[in-house]
C-alpha atoms as a PDB file:
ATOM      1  CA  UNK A   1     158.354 -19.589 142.154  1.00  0.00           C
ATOM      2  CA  UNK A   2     159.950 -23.226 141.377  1.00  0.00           C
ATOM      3  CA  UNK A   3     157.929 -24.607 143.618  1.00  0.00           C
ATOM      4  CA  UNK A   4     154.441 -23.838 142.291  1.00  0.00           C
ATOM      5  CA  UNK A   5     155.568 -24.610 139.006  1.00  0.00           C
ATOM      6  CA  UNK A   6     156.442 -27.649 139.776  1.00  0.00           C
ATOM      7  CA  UNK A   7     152.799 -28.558 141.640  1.00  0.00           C
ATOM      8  CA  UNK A   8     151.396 -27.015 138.317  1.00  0.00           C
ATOM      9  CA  UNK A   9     153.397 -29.383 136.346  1.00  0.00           C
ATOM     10  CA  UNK A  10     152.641 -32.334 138.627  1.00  0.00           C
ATOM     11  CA  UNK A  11     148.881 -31.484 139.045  1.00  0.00           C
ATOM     12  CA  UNK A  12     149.062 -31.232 134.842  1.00  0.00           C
ATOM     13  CA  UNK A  13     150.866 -34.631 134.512  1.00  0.00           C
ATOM     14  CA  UNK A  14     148.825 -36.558 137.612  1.00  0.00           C
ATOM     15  CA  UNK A  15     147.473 -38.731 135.843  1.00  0.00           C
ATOM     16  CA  UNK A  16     150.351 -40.170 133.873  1.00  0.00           C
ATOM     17  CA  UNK A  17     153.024 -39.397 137.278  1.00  0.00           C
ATOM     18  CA  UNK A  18     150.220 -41.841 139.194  1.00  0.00           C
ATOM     19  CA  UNK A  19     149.709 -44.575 136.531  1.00  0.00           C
ATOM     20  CA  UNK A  20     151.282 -48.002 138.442  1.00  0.00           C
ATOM     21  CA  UNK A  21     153.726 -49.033 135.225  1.00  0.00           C
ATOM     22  CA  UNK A  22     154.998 -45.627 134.919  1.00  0.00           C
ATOM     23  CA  UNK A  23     155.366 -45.006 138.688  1.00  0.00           C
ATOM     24  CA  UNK A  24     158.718 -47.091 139.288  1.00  0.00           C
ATOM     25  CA  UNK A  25     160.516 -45.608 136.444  1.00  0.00           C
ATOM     26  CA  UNK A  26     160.589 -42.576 137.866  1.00  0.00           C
ATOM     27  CA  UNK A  27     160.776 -43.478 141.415  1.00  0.00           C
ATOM     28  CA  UNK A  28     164.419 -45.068 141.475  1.00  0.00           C
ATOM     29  CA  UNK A  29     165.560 -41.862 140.002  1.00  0.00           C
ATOM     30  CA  UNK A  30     164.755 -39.915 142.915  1.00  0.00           C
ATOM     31  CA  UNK A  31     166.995 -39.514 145.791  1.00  0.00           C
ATOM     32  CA  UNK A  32     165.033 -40.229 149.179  1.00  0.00           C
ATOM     33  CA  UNK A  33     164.275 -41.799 151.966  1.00  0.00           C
ATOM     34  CA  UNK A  34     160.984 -42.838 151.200  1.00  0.00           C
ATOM     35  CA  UNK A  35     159.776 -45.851 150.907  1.00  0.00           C
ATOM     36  CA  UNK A  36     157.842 -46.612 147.463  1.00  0.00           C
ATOM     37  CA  UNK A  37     155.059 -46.598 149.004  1.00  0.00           C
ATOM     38  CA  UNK A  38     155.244 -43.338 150.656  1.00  0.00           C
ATOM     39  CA  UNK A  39     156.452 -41.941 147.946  1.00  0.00           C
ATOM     40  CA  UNK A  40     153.704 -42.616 145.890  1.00  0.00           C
ATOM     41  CA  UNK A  41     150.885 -41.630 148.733  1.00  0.00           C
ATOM     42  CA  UNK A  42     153.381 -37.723 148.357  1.00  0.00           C
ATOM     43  CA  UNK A  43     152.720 -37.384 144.615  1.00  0.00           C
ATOM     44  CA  UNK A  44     149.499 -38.557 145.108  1.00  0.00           C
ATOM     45  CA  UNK A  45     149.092 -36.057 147.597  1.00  0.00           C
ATOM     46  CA  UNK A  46     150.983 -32.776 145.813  1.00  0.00           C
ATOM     47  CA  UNK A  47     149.199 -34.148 142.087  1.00  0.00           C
ATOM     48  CA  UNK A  48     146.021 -33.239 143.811  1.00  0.00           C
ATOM     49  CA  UNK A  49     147.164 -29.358 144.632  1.00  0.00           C
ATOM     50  CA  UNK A  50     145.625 -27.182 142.144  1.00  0.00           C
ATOM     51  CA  UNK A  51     147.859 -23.779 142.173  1.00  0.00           C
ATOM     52  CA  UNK A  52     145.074 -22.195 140.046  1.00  0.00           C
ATOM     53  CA  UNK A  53     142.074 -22.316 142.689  1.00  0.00           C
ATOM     54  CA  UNK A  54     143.887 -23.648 145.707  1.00  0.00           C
ATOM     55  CA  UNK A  55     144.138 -20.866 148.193  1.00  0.00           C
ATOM     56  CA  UNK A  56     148.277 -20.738 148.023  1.00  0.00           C
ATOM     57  CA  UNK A  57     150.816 -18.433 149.706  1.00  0.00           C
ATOM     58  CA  UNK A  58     154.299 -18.947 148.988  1.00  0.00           C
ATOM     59  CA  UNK A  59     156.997 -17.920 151.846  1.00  0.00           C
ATOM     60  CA  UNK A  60     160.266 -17.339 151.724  1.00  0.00           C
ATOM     61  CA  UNK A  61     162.235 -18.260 154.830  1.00  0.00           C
ATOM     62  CA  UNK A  62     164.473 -15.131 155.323  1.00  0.00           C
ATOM     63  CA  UNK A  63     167.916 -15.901 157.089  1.00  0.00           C
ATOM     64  CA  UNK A  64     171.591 -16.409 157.648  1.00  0.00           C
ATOM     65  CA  UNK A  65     173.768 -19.231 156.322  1.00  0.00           C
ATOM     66  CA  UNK A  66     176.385 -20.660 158.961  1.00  0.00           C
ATOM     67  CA  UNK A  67     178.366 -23.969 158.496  1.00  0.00           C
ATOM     68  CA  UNK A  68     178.368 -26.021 161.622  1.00  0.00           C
ATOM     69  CA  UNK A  69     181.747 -26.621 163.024  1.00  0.00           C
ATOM     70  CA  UNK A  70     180.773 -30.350 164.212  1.00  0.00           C
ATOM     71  CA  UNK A  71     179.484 -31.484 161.023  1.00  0.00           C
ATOM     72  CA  UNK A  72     180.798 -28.938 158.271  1.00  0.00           C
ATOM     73  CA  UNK A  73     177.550 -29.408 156.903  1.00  0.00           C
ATOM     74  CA  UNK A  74     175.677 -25.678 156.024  1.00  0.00           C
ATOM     75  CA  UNK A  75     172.703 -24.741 157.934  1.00  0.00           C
ATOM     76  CA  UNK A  76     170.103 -21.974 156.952  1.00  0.00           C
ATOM     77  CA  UNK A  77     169.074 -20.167 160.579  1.00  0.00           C
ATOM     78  CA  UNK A  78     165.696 -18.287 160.276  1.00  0.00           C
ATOM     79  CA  UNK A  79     165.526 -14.565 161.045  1.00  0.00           C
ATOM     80  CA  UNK A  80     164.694 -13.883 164.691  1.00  0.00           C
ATOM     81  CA  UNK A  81     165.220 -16.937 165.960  1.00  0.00           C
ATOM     82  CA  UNK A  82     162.518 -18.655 163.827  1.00  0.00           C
ATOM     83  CA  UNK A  83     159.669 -16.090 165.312  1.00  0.00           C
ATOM     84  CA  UNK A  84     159.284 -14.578 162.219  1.00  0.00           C
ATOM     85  CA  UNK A  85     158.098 -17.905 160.527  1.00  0.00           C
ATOM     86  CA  UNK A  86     155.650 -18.538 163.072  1.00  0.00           C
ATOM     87  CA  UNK A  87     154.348 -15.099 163.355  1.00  0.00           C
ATOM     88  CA  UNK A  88     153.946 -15.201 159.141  1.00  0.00           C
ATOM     89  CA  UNK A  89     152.645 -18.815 159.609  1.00  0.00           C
ATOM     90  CA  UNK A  90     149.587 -17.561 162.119  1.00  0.00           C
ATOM     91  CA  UNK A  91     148.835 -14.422 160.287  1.00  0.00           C
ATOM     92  CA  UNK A  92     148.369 -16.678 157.054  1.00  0.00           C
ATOM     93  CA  UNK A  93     146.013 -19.039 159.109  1.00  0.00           C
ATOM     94  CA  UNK A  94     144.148 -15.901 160.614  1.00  0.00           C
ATOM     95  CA  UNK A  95     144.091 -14.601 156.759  1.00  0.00           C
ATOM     96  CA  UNK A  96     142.439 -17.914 155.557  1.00  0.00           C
ATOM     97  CA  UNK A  97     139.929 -18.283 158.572  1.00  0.00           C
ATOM     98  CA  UNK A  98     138.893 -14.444 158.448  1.00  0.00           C
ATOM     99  CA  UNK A  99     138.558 -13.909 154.913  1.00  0.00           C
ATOM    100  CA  UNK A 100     137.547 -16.901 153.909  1.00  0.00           C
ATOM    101  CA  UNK A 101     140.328 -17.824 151.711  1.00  0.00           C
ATOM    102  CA  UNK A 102     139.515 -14.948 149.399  1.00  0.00           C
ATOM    103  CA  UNK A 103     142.669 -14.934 146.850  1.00  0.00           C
ATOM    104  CA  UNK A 104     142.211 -10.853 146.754  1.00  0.00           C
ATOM    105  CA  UNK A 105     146.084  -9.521 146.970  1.00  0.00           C
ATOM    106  CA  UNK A 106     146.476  -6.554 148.717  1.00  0.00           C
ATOM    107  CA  UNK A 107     149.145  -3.909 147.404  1.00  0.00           C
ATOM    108  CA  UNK A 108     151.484  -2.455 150.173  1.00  0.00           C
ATOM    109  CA  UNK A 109     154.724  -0.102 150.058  1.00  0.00           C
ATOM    110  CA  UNK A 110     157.161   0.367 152.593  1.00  0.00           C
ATOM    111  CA  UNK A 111     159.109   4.102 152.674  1.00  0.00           C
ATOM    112  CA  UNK A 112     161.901   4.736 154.428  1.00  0.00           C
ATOM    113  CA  UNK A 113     161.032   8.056 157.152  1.00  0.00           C
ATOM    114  CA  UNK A 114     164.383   7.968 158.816  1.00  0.00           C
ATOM    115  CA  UNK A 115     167.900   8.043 157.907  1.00  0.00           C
ATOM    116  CA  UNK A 116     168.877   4.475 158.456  1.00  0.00           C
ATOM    117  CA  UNK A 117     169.689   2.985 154.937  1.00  0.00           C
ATOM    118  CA  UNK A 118     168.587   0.125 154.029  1.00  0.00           C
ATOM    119  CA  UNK A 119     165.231  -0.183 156.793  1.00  0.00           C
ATOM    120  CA  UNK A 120     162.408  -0.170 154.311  1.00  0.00           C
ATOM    121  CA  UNK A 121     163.480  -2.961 151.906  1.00  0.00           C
ATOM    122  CA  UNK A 122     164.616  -5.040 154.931  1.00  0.00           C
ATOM    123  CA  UNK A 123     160.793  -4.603 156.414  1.00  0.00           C
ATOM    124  CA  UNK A 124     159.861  -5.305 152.818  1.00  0.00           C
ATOM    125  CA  UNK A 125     161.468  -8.585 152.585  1.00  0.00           C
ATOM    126  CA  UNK A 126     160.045  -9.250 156.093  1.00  0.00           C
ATOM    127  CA  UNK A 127     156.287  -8.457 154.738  1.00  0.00           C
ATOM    128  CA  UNK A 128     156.309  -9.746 151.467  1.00  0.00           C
ATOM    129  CA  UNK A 129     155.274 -12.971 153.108  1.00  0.00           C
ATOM    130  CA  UNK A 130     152.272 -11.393 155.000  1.00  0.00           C
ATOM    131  CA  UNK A 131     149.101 -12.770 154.089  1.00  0.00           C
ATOM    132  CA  UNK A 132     147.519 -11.744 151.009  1.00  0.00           C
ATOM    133  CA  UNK A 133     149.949  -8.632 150.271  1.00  0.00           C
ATOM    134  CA  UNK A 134     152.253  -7.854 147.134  1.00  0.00           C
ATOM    135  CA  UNK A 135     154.853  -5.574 148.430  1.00  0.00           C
ATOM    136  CA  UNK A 136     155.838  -2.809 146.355  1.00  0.00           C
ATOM    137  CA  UNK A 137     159.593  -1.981 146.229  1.00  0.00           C
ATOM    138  CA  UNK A 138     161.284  -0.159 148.692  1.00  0.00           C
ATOM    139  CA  UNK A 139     161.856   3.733 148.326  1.00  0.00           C
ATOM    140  CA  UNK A 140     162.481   7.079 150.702  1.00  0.00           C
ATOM    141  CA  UNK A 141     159.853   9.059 152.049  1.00  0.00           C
ATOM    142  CA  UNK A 142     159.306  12.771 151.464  1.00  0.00           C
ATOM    143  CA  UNK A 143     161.348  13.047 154.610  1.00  0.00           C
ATOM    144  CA  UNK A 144     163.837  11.314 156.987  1.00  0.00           C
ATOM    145  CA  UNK A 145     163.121  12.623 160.484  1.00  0.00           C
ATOM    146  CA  UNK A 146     159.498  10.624 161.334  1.00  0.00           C
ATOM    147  CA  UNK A 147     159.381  10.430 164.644  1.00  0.00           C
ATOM    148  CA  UNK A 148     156.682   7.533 164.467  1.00  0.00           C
ATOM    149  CA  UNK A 149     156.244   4.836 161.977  1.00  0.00           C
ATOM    150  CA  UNK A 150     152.532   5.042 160.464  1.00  0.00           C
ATOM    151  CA  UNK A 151     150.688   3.024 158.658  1.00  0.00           C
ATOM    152  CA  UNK A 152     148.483   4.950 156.332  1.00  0.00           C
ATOM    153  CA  UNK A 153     145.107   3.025 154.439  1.00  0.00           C
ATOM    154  CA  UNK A 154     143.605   3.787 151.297  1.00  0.00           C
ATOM    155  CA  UNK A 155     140.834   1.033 151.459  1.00  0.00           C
ATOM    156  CA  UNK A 156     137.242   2.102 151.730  1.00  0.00           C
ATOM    157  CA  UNK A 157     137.315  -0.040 155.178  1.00  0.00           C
ATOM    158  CA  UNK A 158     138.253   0.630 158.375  1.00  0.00           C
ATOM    159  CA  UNK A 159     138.332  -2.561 160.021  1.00  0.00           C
ATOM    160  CA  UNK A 160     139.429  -4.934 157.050  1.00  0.00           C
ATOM    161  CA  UNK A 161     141.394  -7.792 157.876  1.00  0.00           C
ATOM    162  CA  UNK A 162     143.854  -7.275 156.278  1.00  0.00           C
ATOM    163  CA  UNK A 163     144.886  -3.251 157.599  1.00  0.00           C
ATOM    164  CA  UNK A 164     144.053  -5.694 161.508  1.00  0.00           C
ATOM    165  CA  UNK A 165     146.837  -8.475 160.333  1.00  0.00           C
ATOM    166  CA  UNK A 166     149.306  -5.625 159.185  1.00  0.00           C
ATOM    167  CA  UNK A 167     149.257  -3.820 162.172  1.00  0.00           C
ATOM    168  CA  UNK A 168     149.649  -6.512 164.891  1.00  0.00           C
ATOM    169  CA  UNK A 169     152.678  -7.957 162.115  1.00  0.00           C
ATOM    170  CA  UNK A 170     154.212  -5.116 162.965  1.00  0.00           C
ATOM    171  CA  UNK A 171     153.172  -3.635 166.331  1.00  0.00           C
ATOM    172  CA  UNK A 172     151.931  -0.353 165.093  1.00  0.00           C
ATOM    173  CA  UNK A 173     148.999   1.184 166.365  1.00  0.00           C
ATOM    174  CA  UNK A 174     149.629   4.366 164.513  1.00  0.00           C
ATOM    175  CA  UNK A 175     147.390   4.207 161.885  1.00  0.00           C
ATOM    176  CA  UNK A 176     145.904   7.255 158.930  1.00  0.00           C
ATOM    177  CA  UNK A 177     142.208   6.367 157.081  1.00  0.00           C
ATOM    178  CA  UNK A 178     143.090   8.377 153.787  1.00  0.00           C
ATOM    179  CA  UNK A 179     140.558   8.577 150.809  1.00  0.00           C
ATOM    180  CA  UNK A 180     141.827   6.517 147.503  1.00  0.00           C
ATOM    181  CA  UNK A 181     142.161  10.082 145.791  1.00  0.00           C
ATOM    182  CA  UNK A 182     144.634  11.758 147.916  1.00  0.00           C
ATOM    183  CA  UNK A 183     146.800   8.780 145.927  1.00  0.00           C
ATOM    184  CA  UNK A 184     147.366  11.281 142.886  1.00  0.00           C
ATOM    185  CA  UNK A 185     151.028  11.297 142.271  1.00  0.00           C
ATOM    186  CA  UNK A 186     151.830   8.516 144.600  1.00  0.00           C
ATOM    187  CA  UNK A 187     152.229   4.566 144.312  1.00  0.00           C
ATOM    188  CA  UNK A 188     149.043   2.960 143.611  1.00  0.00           C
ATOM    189  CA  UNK A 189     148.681   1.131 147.199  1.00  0.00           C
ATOM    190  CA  UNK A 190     146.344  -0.186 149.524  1.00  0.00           C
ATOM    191  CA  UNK A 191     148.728   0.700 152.153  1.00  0.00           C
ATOM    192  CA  UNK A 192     151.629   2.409 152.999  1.00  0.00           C
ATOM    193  CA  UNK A 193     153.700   1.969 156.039  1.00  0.00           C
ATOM    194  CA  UNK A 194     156.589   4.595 156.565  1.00  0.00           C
ATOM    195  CA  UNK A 195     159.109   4.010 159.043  1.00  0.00           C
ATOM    196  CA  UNK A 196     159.770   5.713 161.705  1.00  0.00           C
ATOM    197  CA  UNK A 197     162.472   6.264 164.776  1.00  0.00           C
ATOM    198  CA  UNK A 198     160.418   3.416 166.664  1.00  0.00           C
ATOM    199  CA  UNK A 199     161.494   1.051 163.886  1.00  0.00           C
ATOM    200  CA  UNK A 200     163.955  -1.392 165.321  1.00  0.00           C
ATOM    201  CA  UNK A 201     164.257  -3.765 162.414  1.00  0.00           C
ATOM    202  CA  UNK A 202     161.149  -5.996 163.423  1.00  0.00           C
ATOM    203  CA  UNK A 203     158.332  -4.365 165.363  1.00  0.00           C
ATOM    204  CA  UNK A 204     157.286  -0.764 166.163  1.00  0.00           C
ATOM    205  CA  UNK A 205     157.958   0.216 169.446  1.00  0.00           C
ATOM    206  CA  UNK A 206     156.403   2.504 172.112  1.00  0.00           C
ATOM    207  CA  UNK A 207     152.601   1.714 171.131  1.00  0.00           C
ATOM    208  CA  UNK A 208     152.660   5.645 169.544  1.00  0.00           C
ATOM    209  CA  UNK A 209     148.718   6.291 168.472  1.00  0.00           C
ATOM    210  CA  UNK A 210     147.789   9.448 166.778  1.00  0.00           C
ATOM    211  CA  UNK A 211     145.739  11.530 169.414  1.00  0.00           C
ATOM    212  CA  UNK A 212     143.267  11.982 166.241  1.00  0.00           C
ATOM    213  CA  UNK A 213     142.743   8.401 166.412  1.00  0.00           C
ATOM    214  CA  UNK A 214     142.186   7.860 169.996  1.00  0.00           C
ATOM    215  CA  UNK A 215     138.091   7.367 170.869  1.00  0.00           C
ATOM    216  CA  UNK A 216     136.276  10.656 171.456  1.00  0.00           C
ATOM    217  CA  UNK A 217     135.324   9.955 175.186  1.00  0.00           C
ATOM    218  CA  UNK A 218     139.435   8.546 175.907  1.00  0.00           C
ATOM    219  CA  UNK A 219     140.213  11.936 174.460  1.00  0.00           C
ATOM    220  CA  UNK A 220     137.336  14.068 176.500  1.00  0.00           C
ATOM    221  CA  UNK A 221     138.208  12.196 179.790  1.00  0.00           C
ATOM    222  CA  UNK A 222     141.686  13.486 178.957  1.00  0.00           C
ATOM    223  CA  UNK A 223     140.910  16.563 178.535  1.00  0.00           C
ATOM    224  CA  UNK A 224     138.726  16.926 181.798  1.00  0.00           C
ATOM    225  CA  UNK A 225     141.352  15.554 183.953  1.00  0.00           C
ATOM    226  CA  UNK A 226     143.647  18.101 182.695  1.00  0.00           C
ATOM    227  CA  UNK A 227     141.136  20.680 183.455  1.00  0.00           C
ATOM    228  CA  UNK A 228     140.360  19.297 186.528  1.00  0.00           C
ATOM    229  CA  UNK A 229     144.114  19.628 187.414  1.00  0.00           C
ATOM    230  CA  UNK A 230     144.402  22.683 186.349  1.00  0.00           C
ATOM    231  CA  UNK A 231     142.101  24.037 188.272  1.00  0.00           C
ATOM    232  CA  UNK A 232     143.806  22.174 191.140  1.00  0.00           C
ATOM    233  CA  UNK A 233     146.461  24.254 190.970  1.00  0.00           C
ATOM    234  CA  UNK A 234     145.317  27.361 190.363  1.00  0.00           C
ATOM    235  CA  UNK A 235     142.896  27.076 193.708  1.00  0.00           C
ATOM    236  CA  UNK A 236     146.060  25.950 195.919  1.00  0.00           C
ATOM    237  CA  UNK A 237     147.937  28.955 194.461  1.00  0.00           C
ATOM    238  CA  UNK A 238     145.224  31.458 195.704  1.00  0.00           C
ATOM    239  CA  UNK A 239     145.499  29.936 199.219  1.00  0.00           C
ATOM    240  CA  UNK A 240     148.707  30.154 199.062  1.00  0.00           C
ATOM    241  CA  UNK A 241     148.036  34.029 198.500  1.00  0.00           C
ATOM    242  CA  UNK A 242     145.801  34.224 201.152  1.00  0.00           C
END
C-alpha cells in the first residue's frame, strides 16, 4: 500500500530525513499543523518503523462518502457505524497477544451459498482486514440454497487462533475440521467460509452448530431426554387404554 511504502522509504532515508540542517528544508514544505518540533519527534517516530520485521497490518476503513450540508466539506462514514473498525482493531490486538506477533498469513476464501449477488466479496472486503488473513477472491459455491453459513478448516489444528478470531469476527459457530487433502481441485486455503441464509451482511445469525460438532455427552443427554420423553408418552397412552 502507499502507506508502507512510504515508512519503507522513510525508515531507508532516516538518517538523512533526521539530520538538523536538512530537517527545515523539508519541513516548510509540508502542510500541517505541527509545530517544528512535533514534527520532527513524528518522523523521528515513523523513521524508526521497520515494515520488514515490524509486526504490521494494514486496514482499510470500508465506508460511505457523504458531504455535510453545514460545511460542504466530504466526510468518509465507517461501515456499521464504526463497529467494524473496532471489532478489526481488537481482533488484531488479540492476534498480536495470542500468537505472539507471528507474521504467518493465513489464506481464506469466501463462496457465495445463496442467491444474493454480490454477499461473498462484500464479506471479503469486510475480512480482508482480519488479523493475519489474505483473502482470496470472491466466487459461487457448488450451490446456492445453504441453509447455514459454515466455516470449513483445513489446518492441522483445531483450536488455532486464528480459525477462534474468524469465528467470533463473524458469529459462526458452524464450523467443518477437513483434512488438507480433501483440497484436490479446490482453492488452496486455510479456510473457507460459505455463506449461508443466516448471512445478513455482517454476522451469522441464529448460533446454527452442526449436531456432529456438538460434545458427545451434550449430544447423549439429548438423546436420553428424548428417550425419556418418549417413553413418557407412550406410558400415558396405555393408561389412557386402560
Amino acid at each position: 500500500t502507499a502507506v508502507m511504502s512510504m515508512l519503507t522509504a522513510i525508515h531507508a532515508q532516516r538518517a538523512a530525513l533526521l539530520d538538523k540542517k536538512n530537517f527545515p528544508l523539508y519541513a516548510e514544505k509540508l502542510h500541517t499543523d505541527l509545530t517544528e518540533k512535533n514534527l520532527y519527534k513524528l518522523i523521528s517516530y515513523l523513521s524508526n518503523i521497520n515494515v520488514e520485521t515490524d509486526h504490521l497490518i494494514p486496514q482499510t476503513i470500508q465506508g460511505s462518502l457523504r458531504r455535510l450540508p453545514s460545511t460542504g466539506e466530504t466526510v468518509l462514514f465507517p461501515l456499521f457505524e464504526g463497529q467494524l473498525i473496532k471489532d478489526v482493531v481488537q481482533q488484531a490486538e488479540d492476534s498480536l497477544i495470542h500468537e505472539g506477533g507471528s507474521s504467518y498469513r493465513y489464506v481464506l476464501q469466501v463462496l457465495n451459498g445463496t442467491t444474493v449477488k454480490g454477499s461473498a466479496s462484500n464479506a471479503s472486503i469486510l475480512l480482508n482486514g482480519l488479523g493475519n488473513f489474505d483473502v482470496l477472491p470472491a466466487a459461487d459455491a457448488d450451490r446456492n440454497d445453504y441453509e447455514h453459513t459454515v466455516i470449513i478448516n483445513y489446518m492441522q489444528s483445531d483450536t488455532s487462533e486464528a480459525l477462534t478470531a474468524l469465528s467470533n469476527f463473524i458469529t459462526c459457530k458452524n464450523i467443518e475440521h477437513r483434512p488438507s487433502s480433501s483440497l484436490a481441485g479446490e482453492s488452496n486455503s486455510d479456510f473457507t467460509v460459505i455463506l449461508g441464509k443466516d448471512w445478513d451482511g455482517r454476522y451469522v445469525r441464529g448460533g446454527y452448530v452442526n449436531p456432529e460438532n456438538l460434545p458427545q455427552e451434550e449430544t447423549a443427554s439429548e438423546g436420553g431426554e428424548s428417550a425419556e420423553a418418549s417413553g413418557a408418552s407412550e406410558s400415558a397412552e396405555v393408561t389412557k387404554t386402560e
